[in-house]
C-alpha atoms as a PDB file:
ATOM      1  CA  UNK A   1       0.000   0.000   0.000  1.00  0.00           C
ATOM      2  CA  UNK A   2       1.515   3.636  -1.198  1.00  0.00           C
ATOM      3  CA  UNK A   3       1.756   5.121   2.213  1.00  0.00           C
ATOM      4  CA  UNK A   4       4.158   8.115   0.854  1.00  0.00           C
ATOM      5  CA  UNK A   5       5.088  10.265  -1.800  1.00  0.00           C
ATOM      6  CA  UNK A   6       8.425  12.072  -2.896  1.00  0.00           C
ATOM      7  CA  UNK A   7       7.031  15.069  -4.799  1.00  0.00           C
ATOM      8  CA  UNK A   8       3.331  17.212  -4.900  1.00  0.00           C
ATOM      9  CA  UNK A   9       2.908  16.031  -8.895  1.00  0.00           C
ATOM     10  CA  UNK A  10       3.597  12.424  -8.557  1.00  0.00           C
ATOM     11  CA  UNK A  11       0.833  12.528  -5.534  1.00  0.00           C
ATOM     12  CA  UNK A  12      -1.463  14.932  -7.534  1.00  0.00           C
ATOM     13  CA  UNK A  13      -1.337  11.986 -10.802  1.00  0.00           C
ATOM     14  CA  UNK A  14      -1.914   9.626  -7.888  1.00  0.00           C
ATOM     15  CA  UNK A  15      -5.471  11.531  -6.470  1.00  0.00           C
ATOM     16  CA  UNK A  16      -6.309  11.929 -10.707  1.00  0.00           C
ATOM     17  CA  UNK A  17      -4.923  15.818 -11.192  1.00  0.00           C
ATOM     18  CA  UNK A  18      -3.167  16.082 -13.953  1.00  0.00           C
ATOM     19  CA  UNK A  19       0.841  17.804 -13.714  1.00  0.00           C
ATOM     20  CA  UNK A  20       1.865  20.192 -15.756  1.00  0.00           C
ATOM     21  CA  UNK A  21       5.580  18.810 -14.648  1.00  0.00           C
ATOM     22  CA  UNK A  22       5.148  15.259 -16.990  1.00  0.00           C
ATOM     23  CA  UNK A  23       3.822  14.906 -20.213  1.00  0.00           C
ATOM     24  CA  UNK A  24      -0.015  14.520 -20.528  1.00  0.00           C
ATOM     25  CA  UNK A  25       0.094  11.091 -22.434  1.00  0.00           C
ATOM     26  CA  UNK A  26       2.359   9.261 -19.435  1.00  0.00           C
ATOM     27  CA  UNK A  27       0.028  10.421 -16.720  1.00  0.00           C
ATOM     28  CA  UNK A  28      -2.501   7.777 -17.345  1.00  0.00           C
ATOM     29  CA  UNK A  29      -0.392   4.919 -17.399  1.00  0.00           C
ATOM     30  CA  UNK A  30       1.589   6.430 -14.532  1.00  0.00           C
ATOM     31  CA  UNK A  31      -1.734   6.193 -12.706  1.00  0.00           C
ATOM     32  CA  UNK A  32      -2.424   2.671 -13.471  1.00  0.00           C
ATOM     33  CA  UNK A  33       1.044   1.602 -12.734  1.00  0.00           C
ATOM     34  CA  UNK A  34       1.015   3.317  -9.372  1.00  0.00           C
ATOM     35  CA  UNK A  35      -2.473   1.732  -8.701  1.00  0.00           C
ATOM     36  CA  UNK A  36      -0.626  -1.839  -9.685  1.00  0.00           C
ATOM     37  CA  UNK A  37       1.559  -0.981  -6.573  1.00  0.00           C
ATOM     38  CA  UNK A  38      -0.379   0.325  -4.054  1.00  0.00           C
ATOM     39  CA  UNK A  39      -2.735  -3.056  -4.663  1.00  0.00           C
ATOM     40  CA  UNK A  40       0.944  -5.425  -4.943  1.00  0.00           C
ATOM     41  CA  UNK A  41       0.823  -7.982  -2.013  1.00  0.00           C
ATOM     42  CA  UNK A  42       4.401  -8.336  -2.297  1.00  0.00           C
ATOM     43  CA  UNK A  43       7.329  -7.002  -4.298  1.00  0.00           C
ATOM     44  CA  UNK A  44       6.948 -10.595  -7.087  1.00  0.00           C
ATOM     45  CA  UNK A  45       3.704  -9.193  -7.494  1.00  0.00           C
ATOM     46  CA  UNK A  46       4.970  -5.847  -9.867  1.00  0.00           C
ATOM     47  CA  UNK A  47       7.040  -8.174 -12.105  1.00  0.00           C
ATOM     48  CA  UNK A  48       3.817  -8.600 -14.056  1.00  0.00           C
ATOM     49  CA  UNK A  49       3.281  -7.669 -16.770  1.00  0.00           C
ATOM     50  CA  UNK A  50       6.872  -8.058 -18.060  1.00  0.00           C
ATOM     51  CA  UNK A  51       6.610  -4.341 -19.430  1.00  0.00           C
ATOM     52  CA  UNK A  52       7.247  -3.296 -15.318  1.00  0.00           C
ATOM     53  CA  UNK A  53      10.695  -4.112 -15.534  1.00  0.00           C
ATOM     54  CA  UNK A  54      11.109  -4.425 -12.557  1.00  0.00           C
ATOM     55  CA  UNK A  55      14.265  -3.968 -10.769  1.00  0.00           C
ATOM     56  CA  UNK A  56      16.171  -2.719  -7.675  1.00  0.00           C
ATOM     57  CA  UNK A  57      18.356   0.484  -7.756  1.00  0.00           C
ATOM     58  CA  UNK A  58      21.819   0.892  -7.104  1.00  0.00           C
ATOM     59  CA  UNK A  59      24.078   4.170  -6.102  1.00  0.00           C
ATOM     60  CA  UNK A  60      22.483   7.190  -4.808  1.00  0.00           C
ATOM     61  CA  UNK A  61      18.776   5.428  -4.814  1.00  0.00           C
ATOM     62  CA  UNK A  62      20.475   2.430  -3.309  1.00  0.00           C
ATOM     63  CA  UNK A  63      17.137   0.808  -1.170  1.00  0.00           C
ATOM     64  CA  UNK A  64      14.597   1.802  -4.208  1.00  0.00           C
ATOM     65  CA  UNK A  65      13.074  -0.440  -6.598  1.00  0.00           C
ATOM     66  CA  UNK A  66      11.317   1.301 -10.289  1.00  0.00           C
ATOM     67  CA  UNK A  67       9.095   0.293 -13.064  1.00  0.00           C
ATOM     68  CA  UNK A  68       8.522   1.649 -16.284  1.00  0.00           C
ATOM     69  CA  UNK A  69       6.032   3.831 -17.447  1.00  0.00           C
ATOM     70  CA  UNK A  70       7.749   3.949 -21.066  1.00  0.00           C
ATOM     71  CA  UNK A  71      11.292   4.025 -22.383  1.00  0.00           C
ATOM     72  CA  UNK A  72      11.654   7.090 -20.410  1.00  0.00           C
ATOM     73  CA  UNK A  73      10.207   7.279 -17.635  1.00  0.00           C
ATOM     74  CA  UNK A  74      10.137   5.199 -14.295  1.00  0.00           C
ATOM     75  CA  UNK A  75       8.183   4.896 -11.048  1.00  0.00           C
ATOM     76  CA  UNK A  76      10.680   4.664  -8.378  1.00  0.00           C
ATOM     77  CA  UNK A  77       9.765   3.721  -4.467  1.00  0.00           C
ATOM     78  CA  UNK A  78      10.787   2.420  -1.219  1.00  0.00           C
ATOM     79  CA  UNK A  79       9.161  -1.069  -0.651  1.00  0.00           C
ATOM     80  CA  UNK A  80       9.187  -1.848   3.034  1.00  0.00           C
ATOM     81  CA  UNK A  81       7.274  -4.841   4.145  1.00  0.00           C
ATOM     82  CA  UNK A  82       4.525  -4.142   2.081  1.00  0.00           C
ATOM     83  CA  UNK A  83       4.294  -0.378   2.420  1.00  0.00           C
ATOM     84  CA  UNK A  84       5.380   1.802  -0.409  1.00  0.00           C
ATOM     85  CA  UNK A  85       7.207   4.967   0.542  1.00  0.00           C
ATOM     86  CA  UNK A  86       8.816   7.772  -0.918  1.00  0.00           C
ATOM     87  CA  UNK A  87       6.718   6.614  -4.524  1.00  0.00           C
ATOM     88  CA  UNK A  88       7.926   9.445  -7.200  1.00  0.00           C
ATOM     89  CA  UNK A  89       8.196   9.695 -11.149  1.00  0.00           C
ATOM     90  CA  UNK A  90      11.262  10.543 -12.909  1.00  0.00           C
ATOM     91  CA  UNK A  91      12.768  11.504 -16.285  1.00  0.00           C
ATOM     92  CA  UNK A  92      15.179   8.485 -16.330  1.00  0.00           C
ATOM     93  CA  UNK A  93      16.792   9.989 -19.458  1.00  0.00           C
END
């Protein structure tokens, strides 16, 4: 369950707002995605559908995991026991 997130625009695409920060055409995926991991019973769970990607991050967000929204851009959180922190979107390019 998404018990956090990192930025105001990510939250706002979360409540159904649309951001003037991301492009109009990700939003709606970015929604669906995010609503994939708030209802994930575990972390196995967001490996489906392949198109997640799914993987952990290393370096300076060293603890996150991401998905994809598209080629270039991700959902990256915190996944803690089942709650999802710190859930924000980012230009991975």
């Amino acid at each position: 369950m998404i018990k956090s997130f990192r930025d105001k625009e990510t939250e706002a695409i979360w409540n159904g707002a649309l951001s003037k920060k991301f492009p109009k055409e990700i939003q709606r995926t970015a929604r669906r995605k995010m609503i994939h991991i708030d209802s994930a019973k575990n972390l196995d769970d967001l490996k489906t559908p392949p198109g997640n990607r799914l993987h952990q991050l290393t370096d300076d967000r060293s603890g996150q995991h991401s998905i994809s929204i598209n080629m270039k851009y991700k959902i990256c959180f915190n996944w803690n026991n089942g709650s999802v922190e710190n859930v924000e979107i980012i230009d991975y390019h």
